[in-house]
Structure formats: structure tokens, C-alpha cells
N, C-alpha and C. Protein backbone atom coordinates (compact mmCIF):
# COMPACT_ATOMS: atom_id res chain seq x y z
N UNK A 1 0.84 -1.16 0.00
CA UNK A 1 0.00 0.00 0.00
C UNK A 1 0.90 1.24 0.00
N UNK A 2 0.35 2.00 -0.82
CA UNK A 2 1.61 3.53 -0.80
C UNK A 2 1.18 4.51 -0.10
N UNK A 3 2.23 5.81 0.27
CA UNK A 3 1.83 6.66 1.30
C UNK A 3 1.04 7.30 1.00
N UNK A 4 -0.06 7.44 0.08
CA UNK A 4 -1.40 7.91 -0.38
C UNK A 4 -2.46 7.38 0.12
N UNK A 5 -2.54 5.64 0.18
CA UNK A 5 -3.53 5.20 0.30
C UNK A 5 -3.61 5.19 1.58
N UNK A 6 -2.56 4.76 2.35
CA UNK A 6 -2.24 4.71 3.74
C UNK A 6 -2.79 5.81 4.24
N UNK A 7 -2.67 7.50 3.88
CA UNK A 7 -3.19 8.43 4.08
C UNK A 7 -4.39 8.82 4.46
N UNK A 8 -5.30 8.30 2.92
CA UNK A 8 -6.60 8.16 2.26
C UNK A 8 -7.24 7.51 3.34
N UNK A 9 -6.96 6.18 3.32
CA UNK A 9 -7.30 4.69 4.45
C UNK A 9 -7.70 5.66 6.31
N UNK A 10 -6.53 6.20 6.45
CA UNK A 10 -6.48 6.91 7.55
C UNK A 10 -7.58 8.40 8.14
N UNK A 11 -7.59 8.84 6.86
CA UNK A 11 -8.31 9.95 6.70
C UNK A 11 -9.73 9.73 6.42
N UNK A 12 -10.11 8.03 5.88
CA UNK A 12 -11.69 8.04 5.80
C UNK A 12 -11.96 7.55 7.46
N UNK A 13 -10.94 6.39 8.09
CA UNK A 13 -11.35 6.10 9.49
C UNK A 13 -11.58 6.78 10.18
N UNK A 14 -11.04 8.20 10.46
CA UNK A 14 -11.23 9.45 11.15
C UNK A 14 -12.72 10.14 10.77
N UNK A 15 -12.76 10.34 9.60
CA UNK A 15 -14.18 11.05 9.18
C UNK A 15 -14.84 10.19 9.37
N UNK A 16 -14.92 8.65 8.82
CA UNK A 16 -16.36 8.09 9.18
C UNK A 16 -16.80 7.45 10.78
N UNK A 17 -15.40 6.86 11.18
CA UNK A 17 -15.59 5.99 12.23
C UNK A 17 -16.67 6.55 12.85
N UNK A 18 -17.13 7.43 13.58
CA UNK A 18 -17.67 8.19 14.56
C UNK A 18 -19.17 8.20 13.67
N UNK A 19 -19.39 8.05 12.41
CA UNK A 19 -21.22 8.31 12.06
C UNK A 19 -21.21 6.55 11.45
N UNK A 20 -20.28 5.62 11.54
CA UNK A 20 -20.68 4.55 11.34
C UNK A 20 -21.75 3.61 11.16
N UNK A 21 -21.67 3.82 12.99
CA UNK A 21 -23.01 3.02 13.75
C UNK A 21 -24.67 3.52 13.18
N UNK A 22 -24.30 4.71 12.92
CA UNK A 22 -25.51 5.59 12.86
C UNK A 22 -25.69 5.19 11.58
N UNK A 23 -25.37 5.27 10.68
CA UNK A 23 -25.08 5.43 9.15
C UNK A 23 -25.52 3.84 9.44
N UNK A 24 -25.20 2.98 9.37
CA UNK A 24 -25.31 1.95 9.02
C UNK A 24 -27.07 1.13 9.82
N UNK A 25 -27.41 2.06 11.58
CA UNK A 25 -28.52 1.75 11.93
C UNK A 25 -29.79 2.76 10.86
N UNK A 26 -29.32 2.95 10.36
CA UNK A 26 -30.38 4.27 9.25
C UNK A 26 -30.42 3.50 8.24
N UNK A 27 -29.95 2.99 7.93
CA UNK A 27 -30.15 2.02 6.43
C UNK A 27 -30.43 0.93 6.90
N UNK A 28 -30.53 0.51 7.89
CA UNK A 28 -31.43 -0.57 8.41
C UNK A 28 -32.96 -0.45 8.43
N UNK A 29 -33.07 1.07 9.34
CA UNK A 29 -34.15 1.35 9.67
C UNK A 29 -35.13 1.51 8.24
N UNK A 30 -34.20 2.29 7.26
CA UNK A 30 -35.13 2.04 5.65
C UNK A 30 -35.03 1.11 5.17
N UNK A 31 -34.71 0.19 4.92
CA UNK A 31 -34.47 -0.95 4.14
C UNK A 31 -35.02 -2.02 4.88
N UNK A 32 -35.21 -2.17 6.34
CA UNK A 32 -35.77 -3.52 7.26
C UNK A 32 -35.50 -4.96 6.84
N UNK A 33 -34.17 -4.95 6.30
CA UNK A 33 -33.76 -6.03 5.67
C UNK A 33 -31.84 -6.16 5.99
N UNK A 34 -31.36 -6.80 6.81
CA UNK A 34 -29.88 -6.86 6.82
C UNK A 34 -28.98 -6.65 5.70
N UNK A 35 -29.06 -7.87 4.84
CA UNK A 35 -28.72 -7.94 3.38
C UNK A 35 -28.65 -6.74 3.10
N UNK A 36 -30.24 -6.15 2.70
CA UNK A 36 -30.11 -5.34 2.15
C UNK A 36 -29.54 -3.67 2.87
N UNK A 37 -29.39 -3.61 3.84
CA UNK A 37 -29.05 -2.56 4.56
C UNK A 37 -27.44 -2.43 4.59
N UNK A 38 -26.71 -3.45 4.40
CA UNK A 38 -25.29 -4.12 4.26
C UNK A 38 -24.80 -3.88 2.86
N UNK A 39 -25.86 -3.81 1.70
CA UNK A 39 -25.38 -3.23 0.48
C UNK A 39 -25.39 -1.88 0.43
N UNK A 40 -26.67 -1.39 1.11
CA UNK A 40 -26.59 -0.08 1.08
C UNK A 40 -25.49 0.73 1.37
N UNK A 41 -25.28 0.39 2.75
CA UNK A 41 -24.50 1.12 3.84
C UNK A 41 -22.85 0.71 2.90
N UNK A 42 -22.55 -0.33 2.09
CA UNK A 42 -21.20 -0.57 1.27
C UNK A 42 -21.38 0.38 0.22
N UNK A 43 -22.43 0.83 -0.48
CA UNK A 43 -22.78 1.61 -1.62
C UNK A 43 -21.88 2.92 -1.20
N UNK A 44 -22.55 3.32 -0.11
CA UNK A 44 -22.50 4.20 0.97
C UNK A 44 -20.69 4.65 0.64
N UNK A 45 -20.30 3.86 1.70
CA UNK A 45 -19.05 4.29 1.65
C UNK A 45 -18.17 4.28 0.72
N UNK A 46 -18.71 3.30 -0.27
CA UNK A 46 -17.58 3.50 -1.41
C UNK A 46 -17.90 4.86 -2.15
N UNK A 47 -19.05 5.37 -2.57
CA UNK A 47 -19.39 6.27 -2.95
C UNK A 47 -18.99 7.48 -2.00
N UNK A 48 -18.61 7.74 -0.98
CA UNK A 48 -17.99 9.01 0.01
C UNK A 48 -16.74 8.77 0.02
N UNK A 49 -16.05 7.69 -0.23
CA UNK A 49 -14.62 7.59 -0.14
C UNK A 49 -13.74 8.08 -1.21
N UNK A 50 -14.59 8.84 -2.21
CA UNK A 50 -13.95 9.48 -3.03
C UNK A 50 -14.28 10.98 -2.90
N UNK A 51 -14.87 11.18 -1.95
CA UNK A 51 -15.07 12.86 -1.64
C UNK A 51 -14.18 13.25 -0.15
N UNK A 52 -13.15 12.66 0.53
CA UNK A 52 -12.91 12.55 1.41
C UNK A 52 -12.60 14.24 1.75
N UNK A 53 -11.79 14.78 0.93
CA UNK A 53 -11.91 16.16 1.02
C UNK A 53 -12.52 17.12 1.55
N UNK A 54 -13.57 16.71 0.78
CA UNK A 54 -15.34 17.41 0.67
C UNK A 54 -15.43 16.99 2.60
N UNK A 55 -15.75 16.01 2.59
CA UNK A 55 -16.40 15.95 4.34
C UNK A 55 -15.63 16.46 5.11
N UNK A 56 -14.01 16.10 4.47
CA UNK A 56 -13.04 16.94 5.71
C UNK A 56 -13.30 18.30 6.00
N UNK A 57 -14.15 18.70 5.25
CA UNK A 57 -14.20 20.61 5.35
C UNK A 57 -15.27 20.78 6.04
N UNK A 58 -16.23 19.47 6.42
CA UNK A 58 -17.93 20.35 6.72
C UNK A 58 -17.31 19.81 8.41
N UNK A 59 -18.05 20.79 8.98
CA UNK A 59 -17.80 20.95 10.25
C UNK A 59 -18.64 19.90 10.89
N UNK A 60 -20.06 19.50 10.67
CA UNK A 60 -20.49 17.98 10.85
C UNK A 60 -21.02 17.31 9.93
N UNK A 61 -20.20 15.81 9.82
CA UNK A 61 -20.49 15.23 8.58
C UNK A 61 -21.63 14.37 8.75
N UNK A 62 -22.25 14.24 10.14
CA UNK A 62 -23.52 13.46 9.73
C UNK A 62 -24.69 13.44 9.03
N UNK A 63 -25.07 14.90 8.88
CA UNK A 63 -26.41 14.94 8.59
C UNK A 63 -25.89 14.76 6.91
N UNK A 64 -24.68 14.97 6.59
CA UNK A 64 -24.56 14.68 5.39
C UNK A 64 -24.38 13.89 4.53
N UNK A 65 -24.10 12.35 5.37
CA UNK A 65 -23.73 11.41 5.06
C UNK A 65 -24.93 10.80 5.20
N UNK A 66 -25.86 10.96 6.22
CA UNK A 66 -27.41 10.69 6.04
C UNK A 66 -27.76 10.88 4.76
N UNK A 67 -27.67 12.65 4.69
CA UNK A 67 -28.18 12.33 3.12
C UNK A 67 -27.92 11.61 1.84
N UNK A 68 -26.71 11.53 1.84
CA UNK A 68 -26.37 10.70 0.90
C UNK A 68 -26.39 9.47 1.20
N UNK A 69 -26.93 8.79 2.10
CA UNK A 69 -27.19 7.25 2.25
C UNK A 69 -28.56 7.20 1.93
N UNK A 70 -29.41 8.57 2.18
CA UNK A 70 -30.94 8.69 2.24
C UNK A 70 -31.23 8.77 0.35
N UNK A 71 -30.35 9.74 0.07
CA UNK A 71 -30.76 9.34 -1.65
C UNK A 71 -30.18 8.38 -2.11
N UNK A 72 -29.24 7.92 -1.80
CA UNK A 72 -29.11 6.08 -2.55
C UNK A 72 -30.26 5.19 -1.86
N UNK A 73 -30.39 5.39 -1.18
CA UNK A 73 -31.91 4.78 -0.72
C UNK A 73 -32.97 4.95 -1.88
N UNK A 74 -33.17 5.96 -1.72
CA UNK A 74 -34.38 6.26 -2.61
C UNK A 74 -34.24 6.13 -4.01
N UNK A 75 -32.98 6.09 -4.66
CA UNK A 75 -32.26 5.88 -5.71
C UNK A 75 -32.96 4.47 -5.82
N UNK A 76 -31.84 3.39 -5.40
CA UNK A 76 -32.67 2.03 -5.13
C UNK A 76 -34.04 1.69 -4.76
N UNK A 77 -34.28 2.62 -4.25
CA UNK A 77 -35.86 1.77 -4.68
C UNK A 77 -36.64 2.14 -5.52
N UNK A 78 -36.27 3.47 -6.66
CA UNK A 78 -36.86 3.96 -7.35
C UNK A 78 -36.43 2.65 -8.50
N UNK A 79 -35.17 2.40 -8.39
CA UNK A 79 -34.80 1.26 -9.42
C UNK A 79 -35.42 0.09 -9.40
N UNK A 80 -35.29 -0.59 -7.79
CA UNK A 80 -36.33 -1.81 -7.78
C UNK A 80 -37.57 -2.31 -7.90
N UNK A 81 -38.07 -0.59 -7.53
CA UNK A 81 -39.40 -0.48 -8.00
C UNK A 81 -40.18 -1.05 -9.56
N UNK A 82 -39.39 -0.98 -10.23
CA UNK A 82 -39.15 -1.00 -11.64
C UNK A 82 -39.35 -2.38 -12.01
N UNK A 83 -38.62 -3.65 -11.04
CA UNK A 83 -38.45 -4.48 -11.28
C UNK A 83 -39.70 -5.72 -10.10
N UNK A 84 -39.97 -6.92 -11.57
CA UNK A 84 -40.94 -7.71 -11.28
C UNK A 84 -40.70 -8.35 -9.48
N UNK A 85 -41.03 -8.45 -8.33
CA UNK A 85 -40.96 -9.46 -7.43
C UNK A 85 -41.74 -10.64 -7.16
N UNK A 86 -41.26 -11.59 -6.81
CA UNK A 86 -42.17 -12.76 -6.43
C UNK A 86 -41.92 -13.14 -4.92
N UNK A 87 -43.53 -13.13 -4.52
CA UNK A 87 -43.44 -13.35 -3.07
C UNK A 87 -42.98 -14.67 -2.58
N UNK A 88 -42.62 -15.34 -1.77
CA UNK A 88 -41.51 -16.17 -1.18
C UNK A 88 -42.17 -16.14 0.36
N UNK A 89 -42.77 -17.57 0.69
CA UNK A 89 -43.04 -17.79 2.17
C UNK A 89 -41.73 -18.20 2.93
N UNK A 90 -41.68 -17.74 3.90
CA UNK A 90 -40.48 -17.63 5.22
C UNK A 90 -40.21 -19.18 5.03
N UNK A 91 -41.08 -20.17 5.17
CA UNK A 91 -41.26 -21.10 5.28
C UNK A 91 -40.04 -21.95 4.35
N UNK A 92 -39.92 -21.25 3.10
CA UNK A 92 -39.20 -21.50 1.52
C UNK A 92 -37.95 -20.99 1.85
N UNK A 93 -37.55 -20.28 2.95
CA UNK A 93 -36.05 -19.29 3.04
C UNK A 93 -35.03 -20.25 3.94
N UNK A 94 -34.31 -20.96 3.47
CA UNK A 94 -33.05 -20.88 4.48
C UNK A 94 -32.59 -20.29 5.62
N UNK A 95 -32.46 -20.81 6.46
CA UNK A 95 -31.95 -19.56 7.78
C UNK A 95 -33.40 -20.11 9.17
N UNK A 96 -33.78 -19.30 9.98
CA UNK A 96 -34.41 -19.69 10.77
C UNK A 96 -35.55 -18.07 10.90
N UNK A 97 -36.77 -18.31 11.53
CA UNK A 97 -37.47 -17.48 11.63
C UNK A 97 -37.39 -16.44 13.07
N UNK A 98 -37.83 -15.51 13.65
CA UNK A 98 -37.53 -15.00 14.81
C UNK A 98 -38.13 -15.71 16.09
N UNK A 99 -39.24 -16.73 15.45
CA UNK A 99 -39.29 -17.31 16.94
C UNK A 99 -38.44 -18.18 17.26
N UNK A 100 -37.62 -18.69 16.24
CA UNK A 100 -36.69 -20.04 16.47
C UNK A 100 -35.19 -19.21 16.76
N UNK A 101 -35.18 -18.05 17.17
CA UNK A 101 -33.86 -17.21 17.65
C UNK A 101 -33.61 -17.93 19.11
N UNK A 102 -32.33 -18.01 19.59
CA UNK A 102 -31.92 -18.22 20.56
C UNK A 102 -32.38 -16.99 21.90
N UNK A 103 -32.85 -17.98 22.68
CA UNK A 103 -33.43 -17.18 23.51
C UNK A 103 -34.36 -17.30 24.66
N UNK A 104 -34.84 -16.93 25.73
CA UNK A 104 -35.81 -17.17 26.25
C UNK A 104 -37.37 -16.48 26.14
N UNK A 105 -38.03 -16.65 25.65
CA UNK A 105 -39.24 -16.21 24.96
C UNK A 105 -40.42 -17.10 25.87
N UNK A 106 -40.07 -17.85 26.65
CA UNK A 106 -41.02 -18.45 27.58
C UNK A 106 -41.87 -17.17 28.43
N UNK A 107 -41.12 -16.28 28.99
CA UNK A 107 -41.91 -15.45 29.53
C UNK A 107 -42.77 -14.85 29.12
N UNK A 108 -43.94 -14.09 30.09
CA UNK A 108 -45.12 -13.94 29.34
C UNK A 108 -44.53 -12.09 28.62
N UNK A 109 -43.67 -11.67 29.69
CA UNK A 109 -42.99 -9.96 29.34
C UNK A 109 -42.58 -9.90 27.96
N UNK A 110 -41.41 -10.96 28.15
CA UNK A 110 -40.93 -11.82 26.91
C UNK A 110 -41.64 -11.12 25.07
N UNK A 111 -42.51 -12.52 25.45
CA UNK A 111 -43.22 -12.67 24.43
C UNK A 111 -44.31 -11.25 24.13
N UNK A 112 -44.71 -10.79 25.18
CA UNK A 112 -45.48 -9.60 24.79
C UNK A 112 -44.65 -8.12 23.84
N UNK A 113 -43.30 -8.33 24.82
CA UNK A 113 -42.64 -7.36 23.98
C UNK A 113 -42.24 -7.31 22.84
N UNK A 114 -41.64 -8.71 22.61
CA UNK A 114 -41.58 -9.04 20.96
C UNK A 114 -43.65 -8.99 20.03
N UNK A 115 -44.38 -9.35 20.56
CA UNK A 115 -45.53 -8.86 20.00
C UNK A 115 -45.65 -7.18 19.59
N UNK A 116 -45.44 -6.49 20.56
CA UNK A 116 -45.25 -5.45 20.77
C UNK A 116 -44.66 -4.63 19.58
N UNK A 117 -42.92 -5.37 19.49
CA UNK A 117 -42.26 -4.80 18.49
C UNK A 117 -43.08 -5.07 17.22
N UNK A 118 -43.60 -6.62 17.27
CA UNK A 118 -44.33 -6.62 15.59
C UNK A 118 -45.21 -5.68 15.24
N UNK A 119 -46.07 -5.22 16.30
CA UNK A 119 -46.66 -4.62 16.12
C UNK A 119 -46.68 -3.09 15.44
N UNK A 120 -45.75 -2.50 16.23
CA UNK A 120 -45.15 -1.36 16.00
C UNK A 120 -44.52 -1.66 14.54
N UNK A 121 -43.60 -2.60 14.17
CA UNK A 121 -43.21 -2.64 12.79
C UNK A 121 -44.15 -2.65 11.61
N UNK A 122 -45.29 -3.71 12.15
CA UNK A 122 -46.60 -3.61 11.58
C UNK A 122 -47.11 -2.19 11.09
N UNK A 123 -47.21 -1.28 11.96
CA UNK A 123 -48.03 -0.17 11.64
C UNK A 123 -47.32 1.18 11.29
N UNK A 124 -45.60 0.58 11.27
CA UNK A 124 -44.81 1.39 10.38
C UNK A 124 -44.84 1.16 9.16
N UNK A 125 -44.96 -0.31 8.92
CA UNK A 125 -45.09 -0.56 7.15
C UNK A 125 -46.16 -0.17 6.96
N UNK A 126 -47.16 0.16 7.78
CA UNK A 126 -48.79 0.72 6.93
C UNK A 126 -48.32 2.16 6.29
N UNK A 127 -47.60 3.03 7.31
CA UNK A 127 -46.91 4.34 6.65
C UNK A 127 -46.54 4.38 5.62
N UNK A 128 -47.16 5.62 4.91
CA UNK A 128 -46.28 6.17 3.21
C UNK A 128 -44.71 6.22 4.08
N UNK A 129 -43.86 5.93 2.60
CA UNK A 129 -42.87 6.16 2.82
C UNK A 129 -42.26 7.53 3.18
N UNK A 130 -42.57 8.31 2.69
CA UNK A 130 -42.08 9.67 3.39
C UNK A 130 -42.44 10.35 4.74
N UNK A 131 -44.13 9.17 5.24
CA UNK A 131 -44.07 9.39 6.61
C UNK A 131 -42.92 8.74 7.61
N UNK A 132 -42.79 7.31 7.31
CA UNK A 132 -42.13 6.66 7.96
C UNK A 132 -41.01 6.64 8.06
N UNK A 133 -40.16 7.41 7.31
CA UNK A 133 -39.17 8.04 6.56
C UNK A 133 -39.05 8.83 7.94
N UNK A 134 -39.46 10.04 8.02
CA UNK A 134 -39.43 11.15 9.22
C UNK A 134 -39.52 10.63 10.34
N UNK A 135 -40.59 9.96 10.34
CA UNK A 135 -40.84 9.76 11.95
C UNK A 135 -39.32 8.56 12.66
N UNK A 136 -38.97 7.92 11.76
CA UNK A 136 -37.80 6.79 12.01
C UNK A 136 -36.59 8.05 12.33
N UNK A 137 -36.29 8.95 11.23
CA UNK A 137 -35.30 9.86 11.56
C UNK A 137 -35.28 10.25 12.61
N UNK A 138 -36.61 11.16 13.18
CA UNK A 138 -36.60 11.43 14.00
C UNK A 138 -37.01 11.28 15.30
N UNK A 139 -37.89 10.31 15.41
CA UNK A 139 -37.88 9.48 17.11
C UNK A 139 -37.01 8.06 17.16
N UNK A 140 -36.63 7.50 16.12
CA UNK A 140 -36.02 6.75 16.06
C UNK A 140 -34.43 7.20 16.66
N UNK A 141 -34.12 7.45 15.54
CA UNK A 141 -32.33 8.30 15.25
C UNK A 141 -32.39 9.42 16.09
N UNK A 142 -33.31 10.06 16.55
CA UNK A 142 -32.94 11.31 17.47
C UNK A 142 -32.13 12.48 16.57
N UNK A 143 -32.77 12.19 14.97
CA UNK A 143 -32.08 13.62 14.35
C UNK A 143 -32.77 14.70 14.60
N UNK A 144 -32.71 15.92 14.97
CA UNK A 144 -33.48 17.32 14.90
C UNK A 144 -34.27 17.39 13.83
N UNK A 145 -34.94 18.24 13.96
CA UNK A 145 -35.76 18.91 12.34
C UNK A 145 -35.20 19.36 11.78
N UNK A 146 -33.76 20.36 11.65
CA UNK A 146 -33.22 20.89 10.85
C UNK A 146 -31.66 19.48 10.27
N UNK A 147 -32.17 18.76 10.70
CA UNK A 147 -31.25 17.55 10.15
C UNK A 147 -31.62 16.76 9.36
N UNK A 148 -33.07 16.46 9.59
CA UNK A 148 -33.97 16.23 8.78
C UNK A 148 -34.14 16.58 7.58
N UNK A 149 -33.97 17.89 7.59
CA UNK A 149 -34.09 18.76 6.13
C UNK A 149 -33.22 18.76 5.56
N UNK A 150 -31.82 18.63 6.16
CA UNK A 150 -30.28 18.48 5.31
C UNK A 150 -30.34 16.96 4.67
N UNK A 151 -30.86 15.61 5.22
CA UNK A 151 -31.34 14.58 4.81
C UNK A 151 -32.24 14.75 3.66
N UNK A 152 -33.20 14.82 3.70
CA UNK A 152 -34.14 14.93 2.70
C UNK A 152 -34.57 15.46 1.71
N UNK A 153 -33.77 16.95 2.00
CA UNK A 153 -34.19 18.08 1.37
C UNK A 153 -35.39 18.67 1.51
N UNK A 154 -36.55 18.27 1.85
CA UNK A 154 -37.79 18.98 2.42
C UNK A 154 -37.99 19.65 2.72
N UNK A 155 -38.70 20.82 2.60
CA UNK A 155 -38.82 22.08 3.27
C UNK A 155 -39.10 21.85 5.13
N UNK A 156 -38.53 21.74 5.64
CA UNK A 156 -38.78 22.21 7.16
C UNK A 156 -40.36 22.37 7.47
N UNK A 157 -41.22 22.71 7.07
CA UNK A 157 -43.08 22.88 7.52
C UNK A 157 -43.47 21.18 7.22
N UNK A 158 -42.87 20.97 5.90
CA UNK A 158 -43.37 19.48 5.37
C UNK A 158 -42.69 18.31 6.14
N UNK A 159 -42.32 18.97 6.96
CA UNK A 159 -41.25 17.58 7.59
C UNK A 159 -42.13 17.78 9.00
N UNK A 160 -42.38 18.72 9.44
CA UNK A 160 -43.22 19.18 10.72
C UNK A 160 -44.17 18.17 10.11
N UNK A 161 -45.24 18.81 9.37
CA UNK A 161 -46.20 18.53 8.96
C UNK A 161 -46.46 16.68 9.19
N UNK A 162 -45.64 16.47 8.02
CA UNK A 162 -45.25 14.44 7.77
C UNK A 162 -45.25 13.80 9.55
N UNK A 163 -44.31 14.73 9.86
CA UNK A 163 -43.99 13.78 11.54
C UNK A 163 -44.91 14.12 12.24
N UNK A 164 -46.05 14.81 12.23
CA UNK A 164 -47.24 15.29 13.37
C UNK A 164 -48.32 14.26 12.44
N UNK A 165 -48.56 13.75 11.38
CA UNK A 165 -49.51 12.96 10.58
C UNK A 165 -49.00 11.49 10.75
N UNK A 166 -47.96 11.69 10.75
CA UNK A 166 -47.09 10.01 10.99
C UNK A 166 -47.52 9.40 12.44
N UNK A 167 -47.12 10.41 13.38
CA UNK A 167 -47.46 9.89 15.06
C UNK A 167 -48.69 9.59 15.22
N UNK A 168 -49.49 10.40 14.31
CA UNK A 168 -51.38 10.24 14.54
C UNK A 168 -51.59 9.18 13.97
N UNK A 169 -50.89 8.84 12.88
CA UNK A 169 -51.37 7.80 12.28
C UNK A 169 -50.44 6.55 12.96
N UNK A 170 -49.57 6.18 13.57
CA UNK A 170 -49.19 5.50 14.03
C UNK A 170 -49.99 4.88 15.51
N UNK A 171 -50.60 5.84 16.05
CA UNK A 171 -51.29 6.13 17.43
C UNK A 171 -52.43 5.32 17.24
N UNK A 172 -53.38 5.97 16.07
CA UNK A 172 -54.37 5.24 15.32
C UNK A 172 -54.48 3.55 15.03
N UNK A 173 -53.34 3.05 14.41
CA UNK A 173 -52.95 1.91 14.46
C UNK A 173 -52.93 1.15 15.49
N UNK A 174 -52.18 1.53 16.22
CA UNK A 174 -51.70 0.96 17.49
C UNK A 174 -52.93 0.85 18.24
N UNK A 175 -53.58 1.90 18.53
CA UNK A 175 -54.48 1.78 19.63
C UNK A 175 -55.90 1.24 18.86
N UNK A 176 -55.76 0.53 18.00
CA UNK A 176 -57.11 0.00 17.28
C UNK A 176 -56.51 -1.79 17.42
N UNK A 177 -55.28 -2.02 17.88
CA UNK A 177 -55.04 -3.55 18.12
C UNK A 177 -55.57 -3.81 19.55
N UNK A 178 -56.01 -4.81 20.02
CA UNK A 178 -56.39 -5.36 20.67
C UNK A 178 -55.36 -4.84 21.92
N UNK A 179 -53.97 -5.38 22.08
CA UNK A 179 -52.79 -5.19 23.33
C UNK A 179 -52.65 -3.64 23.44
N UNK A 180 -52.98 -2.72 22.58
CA UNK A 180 -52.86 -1.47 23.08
C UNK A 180 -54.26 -0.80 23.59
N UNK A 181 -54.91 -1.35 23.25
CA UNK A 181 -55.91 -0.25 23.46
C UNK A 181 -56.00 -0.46 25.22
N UNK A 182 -56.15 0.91 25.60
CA UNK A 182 -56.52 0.90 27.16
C UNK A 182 -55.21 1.36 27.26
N UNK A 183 -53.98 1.72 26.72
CA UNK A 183 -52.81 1.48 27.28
C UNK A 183 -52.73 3.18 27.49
N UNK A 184 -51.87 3.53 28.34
CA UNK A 184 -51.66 4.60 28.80
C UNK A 184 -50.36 5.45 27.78
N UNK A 185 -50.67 6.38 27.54
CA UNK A 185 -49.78 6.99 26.46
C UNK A 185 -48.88 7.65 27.16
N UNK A 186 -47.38 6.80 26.94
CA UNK A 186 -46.20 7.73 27.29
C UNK A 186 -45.61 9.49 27.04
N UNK A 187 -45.62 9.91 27.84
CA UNK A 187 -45.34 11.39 26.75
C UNK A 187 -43.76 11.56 27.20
């Protein structure tokens, strides 16, 4: 390796190490698929590892590297969109399902909380994508609203707007299943 790359090598570990985790739980959170969150998030960096420059100058590189993980996102699915799928029962997949995860799931807490999570995942996939989009950014990821907008590009009112329609409609969901209703709303 020559004293360039060595450089290069050095100079992306510094800029990225630190939005990694994040960067890589954000393309999870859109994609809800490992695999596929693992191509993304590789897309990702190979595509910034040639601007190393560029990030070295912005004073914080996350919200920017969001965005550009957020439009190869949308990039890809504007592409896959395109293309025919065939549905595939769990049953047909290699690998094991989440109840057969290692674990104790006997309890009744247990098992309610994993219900719980389905649930909640449940009534995120009911979300348009540009709701679920926001509301993941931002109660999820804990990005601000004005981080949001460096992500997305959205005007700032429409991102208000999306994440106050997203929670209602998430609320809606939730409290129309059977295990939530009656439940006391955290604020």
C-alpha cells in the first residue's frame, strides 16, 4: 500500500468511524432487511470515499452522510421499484425465523414485547414512505428537524407537517389492536 492510500485509508477512518453506527442503523431502519441494509450502507461508503476532502471541510459530517445514504436509498428503490418481485413464504427461506432465535421467549414480558415490536413494525409498514421516513429519523435516530431537512431536502413545515400525521397515524394503528388499546400513552 503507498503513502497515499495509507493516508486516504487513515483519513476516511477518522471522518467516518464516529457516524458509522448511525449510518449503518439508518439504512437498516429504511431498508428492514440486513442484506439489504449491508449493500446499502457498502454503496454508501464507497461512494464518500472518493469525496474525502469534501467531508473533511464540513464541520459535521452526519447529517450529510445521512443524506447521501438517504438518496441512494431512494435511488434504489426507485430502481427496484421498476423491477418484477415474487413473493416467497419464510417457510421456503433458508436460515431460521424470529421465533426459532436463541433465547428465552417463555416469559409472558418476553413474548409480549416481541408482540409489541411486531406490532409497532406492523403499523410502520402501513406508513407512506415519506411518513415513515421522518418519523424513524426522528424518534427513532434522534435527528433534529433541521437535520432532517439536510437529509431529505424537504422544506422544514413538510417535515413538521409528515412527523405530526405520521405519530397520529401510528397512534391510530396501534391503539385500534387489541394489546394497546386501554394502554396509557407515554409522553
Amino acid at each position: 500500500m503507498s503513502t497515499f492510500e495509507s493516508n486516504q485509508a487513515t483519513l476516511f477512518e477518522r471522518l467516518l468511524k464516529p457516524h458509522m453506527q448511525r449510518l449503518y442503523r439508518l439504512a437498516y431502519r429504511l431498508t428492514h432487511s440486513k442484506p439489504e441494509a449491508e449493500d446499502l450502507f457498502q454503496d454508501v461508503l464507497t461512494k464518500v470515499f472518493t469525496r474525502l476532502d469534501e467531508i473533511a471541510e464540513l464541520k459535521d459530517p452526519g447529517p450529510w452522510l445521512s443524506r447521501v445514504l438517504y438518496n441512494q436509498f431512494v435511488d434504489n428503490h426507485r430502481r427496484y421499484a421498476r423491477q418484477r418481485l415474487y413473493k416467497v413464504d419464510e417457510g421456503q427461506l433458508p436460515g431460521r425465523s424470529v421465533e426459532t432465535l436463541p433465547g428465552n421467549l417463555d416469559s409472558s414480558s418476553d413474548s409480549e414485547r416481541l408482540h409489541d415490536i411486531r406490532s409497532l413494525e406492523a403499523a410502520l409498514d402501513r406508513l407512506s414512505d415519506e411518513h415513515r421516513t421522518v418519523v424513524l429519523l426522528h424518534d427513532a435516530e434522534g435527528y433534529k428537524l433541521e437535520e432532517i431537512h439536510q437529509i431529505t431536502g424537504d422544506p422544514l413545515g413538510t417535515i413538521k407537517s409528515r412527523l405530526h400525521r405520521a405519530r397520529a397515524r401510528l397512534r391510530e394503528l396501534l391503539e385500534s389492536e387489541e394489546p394497546f388499546a386501554g394502554r396509557q400513552r407515554v409522553s
